[in-house]
C-alpha atoms as a PDB file:
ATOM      1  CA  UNK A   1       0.000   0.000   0.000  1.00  0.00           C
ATOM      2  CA  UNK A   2       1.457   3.227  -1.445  1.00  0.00           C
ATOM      3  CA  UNK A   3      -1.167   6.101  -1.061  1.00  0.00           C
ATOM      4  CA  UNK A   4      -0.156   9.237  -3.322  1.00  0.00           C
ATOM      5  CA  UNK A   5      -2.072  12.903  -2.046  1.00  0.00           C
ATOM      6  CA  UNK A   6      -1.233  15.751  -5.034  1.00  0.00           C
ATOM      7  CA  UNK A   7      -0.851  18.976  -2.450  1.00  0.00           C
ATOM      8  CA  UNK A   8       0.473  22.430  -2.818  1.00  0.00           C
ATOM      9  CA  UNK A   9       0.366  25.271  -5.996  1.00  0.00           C
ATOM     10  CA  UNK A  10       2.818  23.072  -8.011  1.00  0.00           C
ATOM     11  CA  UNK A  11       1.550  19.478  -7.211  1.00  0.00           C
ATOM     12  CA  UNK A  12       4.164  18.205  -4.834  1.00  0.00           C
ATOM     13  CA  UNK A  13       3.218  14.019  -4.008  1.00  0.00           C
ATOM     14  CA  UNK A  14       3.173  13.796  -0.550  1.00  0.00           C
ATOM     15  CA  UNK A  15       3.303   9.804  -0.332  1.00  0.00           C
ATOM     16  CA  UNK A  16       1.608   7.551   2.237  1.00  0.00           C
ATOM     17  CA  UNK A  17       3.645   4.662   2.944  1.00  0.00           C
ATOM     18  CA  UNK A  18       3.283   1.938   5.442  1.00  0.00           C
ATOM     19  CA  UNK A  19       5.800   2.219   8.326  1.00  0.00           C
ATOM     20  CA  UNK A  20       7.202  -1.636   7.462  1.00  0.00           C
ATOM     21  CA  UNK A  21       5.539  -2.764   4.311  1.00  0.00           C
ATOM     22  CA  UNK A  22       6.277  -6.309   5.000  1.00  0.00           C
ATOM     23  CA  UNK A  23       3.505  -6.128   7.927  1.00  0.00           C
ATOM     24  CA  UNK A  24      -0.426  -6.831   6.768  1.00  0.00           C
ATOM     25  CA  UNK A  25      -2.827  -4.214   7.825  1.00  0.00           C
ATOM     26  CA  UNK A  26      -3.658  -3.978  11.739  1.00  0.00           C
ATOM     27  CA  UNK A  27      -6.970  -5.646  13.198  1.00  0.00           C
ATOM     28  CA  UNK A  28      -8.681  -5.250  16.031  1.00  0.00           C
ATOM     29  CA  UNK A  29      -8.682  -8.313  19.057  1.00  0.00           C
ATOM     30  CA  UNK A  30     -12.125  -8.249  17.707  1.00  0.00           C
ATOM     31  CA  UNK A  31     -11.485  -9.315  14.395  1.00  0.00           C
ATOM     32  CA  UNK A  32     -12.245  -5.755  12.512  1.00  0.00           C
ATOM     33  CA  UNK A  33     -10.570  -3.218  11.041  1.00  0.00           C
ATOM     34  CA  UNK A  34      -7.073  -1.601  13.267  1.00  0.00           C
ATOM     35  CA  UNK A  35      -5.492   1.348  12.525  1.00  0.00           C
ATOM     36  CA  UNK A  36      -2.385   1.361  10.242  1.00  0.00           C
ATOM     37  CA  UNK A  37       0.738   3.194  11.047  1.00  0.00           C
ATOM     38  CA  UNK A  38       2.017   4.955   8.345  1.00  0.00           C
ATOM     39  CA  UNK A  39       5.016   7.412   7.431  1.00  0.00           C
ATOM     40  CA  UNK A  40       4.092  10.349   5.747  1.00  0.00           C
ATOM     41  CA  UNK A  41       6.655  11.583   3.025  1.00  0.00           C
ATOM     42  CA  UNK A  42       6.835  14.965   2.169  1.00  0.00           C
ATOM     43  CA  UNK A  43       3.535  16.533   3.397  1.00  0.00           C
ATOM     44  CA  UNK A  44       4.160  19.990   0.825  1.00  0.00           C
ATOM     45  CA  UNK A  45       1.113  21.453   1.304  1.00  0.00           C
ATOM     46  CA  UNK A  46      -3.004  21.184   2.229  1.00  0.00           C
ATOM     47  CA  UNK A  47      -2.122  20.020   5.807  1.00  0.00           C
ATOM     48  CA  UNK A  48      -5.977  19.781   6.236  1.00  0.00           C
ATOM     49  CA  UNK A  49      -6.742  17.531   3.004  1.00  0.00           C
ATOM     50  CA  UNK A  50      -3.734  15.331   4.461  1.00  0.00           C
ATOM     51  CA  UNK A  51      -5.083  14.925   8.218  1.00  0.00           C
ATOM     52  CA  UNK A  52      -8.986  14.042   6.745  1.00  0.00           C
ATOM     53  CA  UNK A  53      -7.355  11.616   4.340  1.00  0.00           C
ATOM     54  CA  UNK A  54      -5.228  10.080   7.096  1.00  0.00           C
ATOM     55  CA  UNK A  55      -8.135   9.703   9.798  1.00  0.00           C
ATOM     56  CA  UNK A  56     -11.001   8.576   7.008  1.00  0.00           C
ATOM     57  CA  UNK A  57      -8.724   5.559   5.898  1.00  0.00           C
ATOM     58  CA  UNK A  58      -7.726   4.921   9.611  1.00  0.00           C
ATOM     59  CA  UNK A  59      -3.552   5.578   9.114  1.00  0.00           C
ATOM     60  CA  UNK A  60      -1.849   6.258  12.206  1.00  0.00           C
ATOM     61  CA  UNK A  61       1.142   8.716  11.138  1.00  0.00           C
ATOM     62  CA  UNK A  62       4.647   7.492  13.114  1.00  0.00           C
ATOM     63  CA  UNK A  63       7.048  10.077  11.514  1.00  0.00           C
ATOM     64  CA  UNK A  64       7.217  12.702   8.829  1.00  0.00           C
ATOM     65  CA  UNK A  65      10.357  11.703   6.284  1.00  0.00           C
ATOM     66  CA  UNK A  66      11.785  14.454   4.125  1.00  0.00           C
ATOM     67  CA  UNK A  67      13.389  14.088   0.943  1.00  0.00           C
ATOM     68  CA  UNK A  68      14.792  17.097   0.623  1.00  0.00           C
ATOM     69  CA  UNK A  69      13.717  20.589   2.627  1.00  0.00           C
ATOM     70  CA  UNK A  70      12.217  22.281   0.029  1.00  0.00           C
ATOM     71  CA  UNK A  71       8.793  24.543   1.068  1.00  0.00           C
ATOM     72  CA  UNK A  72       6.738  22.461  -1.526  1.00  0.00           C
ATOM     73  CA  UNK A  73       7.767  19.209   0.458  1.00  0.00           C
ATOM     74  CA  UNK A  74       7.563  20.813   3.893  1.00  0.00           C
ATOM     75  CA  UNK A  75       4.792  23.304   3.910  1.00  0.00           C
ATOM     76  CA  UNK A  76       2.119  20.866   6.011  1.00  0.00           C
ATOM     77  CA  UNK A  77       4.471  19.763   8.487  1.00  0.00           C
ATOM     78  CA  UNK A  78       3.065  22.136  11.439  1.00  0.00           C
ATOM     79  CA  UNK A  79      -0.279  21.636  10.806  1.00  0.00           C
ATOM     80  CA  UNK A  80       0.103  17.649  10.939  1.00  0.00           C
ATOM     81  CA  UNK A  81       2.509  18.246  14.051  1.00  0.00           C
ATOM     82  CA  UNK A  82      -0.375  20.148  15.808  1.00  0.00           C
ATOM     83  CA  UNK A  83      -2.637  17.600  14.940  1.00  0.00           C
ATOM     84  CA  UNK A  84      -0.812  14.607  16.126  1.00  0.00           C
ATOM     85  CA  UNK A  85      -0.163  17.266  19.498  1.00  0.00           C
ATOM     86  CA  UNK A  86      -3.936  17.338  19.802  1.00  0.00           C
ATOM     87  CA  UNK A  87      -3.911  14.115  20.181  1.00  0.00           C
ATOM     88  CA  UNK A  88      -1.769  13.747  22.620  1.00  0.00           C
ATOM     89  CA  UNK A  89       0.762  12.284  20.504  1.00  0.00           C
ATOM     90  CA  UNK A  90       4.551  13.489  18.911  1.00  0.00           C
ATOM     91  CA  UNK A  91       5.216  13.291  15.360  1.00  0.00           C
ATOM     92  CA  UNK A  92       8.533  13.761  14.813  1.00  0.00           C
ATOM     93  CA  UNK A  93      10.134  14.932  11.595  1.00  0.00           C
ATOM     94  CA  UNK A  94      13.178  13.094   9.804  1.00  0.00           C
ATOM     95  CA  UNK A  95      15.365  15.175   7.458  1.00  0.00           C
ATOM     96  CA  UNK A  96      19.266  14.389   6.543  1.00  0.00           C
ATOM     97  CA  UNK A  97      21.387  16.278   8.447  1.00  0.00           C
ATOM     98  CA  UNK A  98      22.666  18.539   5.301  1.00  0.00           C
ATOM     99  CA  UNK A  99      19.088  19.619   4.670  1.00  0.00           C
ATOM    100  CA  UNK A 100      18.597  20.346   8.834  1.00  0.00           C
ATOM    101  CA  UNK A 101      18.678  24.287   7.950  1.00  0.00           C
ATOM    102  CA  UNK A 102      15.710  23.872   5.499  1.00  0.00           C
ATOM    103  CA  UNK A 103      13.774  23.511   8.657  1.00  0.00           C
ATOM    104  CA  UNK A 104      14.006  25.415  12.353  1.00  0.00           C
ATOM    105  CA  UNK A 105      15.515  28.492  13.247  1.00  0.00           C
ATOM    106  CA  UNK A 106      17.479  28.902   9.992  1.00  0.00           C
ATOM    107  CA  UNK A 107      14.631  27.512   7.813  1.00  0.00           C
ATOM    108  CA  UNK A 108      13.187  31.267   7.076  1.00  0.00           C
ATOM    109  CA  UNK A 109      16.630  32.653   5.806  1.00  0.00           C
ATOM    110  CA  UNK A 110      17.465  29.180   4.028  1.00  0.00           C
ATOM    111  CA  UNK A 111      14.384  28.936   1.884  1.00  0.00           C
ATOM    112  CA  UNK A 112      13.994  32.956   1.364  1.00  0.00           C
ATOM    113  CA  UNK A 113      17.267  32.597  -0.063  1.00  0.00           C
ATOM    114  CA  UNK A 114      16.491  29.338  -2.531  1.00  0.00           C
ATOM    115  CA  UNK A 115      13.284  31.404  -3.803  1.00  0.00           C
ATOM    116  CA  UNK A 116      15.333  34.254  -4.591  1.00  0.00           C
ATOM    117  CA  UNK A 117      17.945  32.470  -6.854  1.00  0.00           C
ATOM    118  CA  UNK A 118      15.413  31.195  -8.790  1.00  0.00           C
ATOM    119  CA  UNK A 119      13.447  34.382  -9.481  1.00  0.00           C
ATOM    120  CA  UNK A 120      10.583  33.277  -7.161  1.00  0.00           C
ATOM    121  CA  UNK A 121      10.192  35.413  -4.637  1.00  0.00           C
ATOM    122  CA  UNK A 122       6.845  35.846  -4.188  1.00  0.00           C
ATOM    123  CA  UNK A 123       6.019  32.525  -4.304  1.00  0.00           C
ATOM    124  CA  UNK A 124       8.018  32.245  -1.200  1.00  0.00           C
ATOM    125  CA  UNK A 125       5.001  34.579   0.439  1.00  0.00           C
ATOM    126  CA  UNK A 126       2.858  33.020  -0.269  1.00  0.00           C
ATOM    127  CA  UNK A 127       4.126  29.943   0.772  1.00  0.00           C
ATOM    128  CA  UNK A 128       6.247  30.328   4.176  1.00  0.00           C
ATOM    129  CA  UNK A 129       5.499  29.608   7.951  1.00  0.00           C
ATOM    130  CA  UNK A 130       7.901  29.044  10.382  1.00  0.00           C
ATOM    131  CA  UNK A 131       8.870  25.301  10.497  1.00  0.00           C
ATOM    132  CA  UNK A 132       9.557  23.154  13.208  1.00  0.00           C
ATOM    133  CA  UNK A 133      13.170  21.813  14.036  1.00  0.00           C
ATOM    134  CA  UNK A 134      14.039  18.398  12.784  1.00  0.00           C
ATOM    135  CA  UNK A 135      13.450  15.705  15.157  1.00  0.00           C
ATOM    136  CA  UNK A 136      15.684  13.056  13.579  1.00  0.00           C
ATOM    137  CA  UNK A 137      18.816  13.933  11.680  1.00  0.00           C
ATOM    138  CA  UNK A 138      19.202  10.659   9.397  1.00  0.00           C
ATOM    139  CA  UNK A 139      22.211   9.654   7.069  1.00  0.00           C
ATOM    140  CA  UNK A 140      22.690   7.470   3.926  1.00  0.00           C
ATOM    141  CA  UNK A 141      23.010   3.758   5.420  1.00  0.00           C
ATOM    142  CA  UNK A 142      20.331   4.212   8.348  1.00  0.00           C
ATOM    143  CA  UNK A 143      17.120   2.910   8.639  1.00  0.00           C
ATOM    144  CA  UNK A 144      14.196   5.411   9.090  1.00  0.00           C
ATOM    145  CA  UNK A 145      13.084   4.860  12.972  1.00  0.00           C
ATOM    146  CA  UNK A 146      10.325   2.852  14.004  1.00  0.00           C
ATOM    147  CA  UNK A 147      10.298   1.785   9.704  1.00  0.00           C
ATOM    148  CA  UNK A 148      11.458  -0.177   7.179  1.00  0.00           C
ATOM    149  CA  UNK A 149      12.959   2.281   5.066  1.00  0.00           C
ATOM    150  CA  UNK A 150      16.355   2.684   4.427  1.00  0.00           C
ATOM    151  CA  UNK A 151      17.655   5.807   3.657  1.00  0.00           C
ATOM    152  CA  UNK A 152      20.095   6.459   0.462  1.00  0.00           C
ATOM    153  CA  UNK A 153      22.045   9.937   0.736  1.00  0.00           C
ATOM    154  CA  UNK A 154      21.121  11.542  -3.178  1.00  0.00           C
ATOM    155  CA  UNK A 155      23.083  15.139  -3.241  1.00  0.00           C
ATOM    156  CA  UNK A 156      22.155  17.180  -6.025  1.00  0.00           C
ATOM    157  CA  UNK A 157      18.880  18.388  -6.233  1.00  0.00           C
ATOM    158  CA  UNK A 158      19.144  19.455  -2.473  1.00  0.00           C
ATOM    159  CA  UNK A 159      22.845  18.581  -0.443  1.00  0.00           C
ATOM    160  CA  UNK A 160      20.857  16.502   1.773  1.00  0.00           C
ATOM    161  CA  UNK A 161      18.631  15.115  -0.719  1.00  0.00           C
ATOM    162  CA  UNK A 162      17.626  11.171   0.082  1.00  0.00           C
ATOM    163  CA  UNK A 163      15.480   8.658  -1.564  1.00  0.00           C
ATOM    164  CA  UNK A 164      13.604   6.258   0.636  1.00  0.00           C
ATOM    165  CA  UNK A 165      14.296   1.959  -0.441  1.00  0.00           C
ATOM    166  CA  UNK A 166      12.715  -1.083   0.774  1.00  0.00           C
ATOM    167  CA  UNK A 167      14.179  -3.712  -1.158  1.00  0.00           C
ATOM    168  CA  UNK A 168      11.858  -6.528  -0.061  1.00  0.00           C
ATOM    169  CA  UNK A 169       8.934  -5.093  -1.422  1.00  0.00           C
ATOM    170  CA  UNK A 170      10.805  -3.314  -4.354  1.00  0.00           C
ATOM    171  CA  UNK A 171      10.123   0.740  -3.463  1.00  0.00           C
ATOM    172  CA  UNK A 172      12.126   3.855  -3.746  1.00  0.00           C
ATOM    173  CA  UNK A 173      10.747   7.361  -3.063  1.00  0.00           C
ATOM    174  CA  UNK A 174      12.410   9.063  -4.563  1.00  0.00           C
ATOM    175  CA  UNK A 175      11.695  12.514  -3.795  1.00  0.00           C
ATOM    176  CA  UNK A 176      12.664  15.353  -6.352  1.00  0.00           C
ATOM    177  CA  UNK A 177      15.755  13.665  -7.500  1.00  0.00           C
ATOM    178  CA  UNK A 178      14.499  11.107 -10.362  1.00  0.00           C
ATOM    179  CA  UNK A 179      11.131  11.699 -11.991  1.00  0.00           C
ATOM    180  CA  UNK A 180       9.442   9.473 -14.694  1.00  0.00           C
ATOM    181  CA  UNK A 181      10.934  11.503 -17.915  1.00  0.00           C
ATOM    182  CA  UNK A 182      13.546  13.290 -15.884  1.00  0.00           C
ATOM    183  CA  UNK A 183      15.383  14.908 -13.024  1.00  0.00           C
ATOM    184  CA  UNK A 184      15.396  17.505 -10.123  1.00  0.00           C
ATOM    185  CA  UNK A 185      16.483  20.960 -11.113  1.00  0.00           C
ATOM    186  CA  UNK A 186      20.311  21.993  -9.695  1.00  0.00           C
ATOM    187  CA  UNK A 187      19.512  25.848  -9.868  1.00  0.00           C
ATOM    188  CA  UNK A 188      19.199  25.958  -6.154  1.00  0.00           C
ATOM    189  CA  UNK A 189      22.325  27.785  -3.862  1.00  0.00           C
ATOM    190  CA  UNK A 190      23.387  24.284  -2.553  1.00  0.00           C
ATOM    191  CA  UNK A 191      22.258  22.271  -5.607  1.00  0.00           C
ATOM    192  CA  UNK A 192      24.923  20.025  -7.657  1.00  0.00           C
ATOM    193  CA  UNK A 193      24.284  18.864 -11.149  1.00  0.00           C
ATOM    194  CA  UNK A 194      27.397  16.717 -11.289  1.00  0.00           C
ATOM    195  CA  UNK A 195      26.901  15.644  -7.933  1.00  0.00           C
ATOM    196  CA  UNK A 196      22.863  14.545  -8.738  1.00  0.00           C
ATOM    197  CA  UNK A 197      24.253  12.617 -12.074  1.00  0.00           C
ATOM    198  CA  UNK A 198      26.615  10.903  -9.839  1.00  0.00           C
ATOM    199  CA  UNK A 199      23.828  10.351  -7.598  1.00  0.00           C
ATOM    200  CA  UNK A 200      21.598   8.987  -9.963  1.00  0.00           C
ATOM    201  CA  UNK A 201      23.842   6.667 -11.816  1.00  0.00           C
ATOM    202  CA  UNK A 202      26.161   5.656  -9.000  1.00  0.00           C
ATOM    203  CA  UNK A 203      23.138   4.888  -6.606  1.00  0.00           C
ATOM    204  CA  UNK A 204      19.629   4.602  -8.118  1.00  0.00           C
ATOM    205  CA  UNK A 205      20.701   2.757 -11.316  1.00  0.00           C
ATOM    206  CA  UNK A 206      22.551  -0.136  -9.349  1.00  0.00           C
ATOM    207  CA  UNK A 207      18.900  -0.985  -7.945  1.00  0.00           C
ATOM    208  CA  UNK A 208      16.627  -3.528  -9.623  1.00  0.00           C
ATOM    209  CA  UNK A 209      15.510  -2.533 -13.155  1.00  0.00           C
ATOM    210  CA  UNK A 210      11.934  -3.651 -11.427  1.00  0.00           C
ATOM    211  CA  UNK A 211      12.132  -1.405  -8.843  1.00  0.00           C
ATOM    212  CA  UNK A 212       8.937   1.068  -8.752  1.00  0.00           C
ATOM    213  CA  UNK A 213      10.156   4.641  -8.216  1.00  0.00           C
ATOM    214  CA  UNK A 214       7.550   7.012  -6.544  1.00  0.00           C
ATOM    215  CA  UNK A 215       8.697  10.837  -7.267  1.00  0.00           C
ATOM    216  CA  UNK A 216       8.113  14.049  -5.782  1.00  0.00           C
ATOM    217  CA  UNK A 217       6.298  15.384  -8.985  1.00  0.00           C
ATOM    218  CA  UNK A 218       4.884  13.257 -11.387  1.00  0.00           C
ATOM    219  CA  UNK A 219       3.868  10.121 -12.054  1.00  0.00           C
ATOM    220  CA  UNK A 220       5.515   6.679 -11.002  1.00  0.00           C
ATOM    221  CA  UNK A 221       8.125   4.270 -12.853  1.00  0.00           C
ATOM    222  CA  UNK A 222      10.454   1.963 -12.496  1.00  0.00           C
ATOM    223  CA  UNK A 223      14.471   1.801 -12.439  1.00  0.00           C
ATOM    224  CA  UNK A 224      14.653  -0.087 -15.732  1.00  0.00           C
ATOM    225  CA  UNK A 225      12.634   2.001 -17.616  1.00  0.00           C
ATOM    226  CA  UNK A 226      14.563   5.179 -16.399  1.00  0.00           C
ATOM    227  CA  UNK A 227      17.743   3.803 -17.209  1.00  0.00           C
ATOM    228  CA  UNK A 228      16.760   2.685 -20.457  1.00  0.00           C
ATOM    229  CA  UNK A 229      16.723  -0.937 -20.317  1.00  0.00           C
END
């Protein structure tokens, strides 16, 4: 189960994953339906649309994973942190440690900054609200906590850019570094194009060709087909 909620002005995914997909759905000691727990991936927008979606299919969000820090990945991260808070509950936020002043104290000045290198300035109005400090600084090699995702370190599009693999059920989020048809821009202050080839090729490409890739924009695909097999 791999949910996909279009959010935001630009139609960011923000993906609904399960938390280990190699575990069946939760049921009750009663034999009906339990609640699911879930990671949600790069929640860039419509916080609201996000939280109804969660509750009506009975997903239990464990931690928000960030590909990369950008404001249309990142945008409904306090509103689903609120909502977990009403609750009674934490839901802490996962970033890689490169991509830690996206978020926080320094996330104002880092993302003002992004919007005006790219001639976007006012989008950055419209889009910015002060954003909570990462939770969990995570590295290439490391598991995502409390999931069975591990995380592969992507520099390019972002320097702490990461895709997210499970290998026994063949998934990689992928974030804004591979889409079907293409690649993340490297226009960005701390963007890379060398270093997102090298990415690419030197990481994603050794993966299965079957491997089904889940972007940050777009539509899905697999390894194979982006490599050309």
């Amino acid at each position: 189960m791999i949910e996909r909620i279009l959010v935001g002005a630009i139609g960011s995914n923000c993906w609904i994953v399960p938390a280990d997909p190699d575990e069946g759905e939760a049921q009750t000691q009663d034999g009906g339906k339990g609640s699911t727990s879930v990671v949600v991936v790069d929640p860039g927008g419509d916080g609201e649309r996000i939280i109804r979606f969660l509750e009506d299919r009975h997903f239990e969000p464990v931690l928000i994973a960030l590909t990369h820090g950008h404001l249309d990945h990142t945008s409904a991260v306090p509103e689903l942190v609120a909502a977990a808070r009403a609750k009674g509950r934490e839901l802490p936020i996962a970033i890689h440690s490169r991509d830690a002043c996206w978020l926080g104290q320094k996330g104002e000045e880092t993302n003002r900054a992004l919007f005006a290198a790219i001639g976007a300035s006012e989008f950055f109005s419209a889009l910015w609200a002060p954003l909570p400090e990462a939770d969990i600084l995570v590295e290439g090699g490391q598991t995502l906590p409390g999931a069975g995702w591990v995380v592969i370190h992507t520099p390019g599009h972002t320097a702490g850019s990461i895709c997210l693999y499970h290998a026994g059920q063949g998934f990689l989020i992928s974030g804004d570094t591979l889409f079907r048809d293409g690649v993340g821009r490297t226009d960005g202050p701390d963007s890379d194009g060398a270093a997102l080839r090298q990415s690419i090729a030197g990481r994603l490409f050794s993966l299965p060709p079957e491997t089904r890739v889940f972007p940050g924009h777009g539509g899905p695909t697999t390894i194979g087909r982006e490599r050309g097999d």
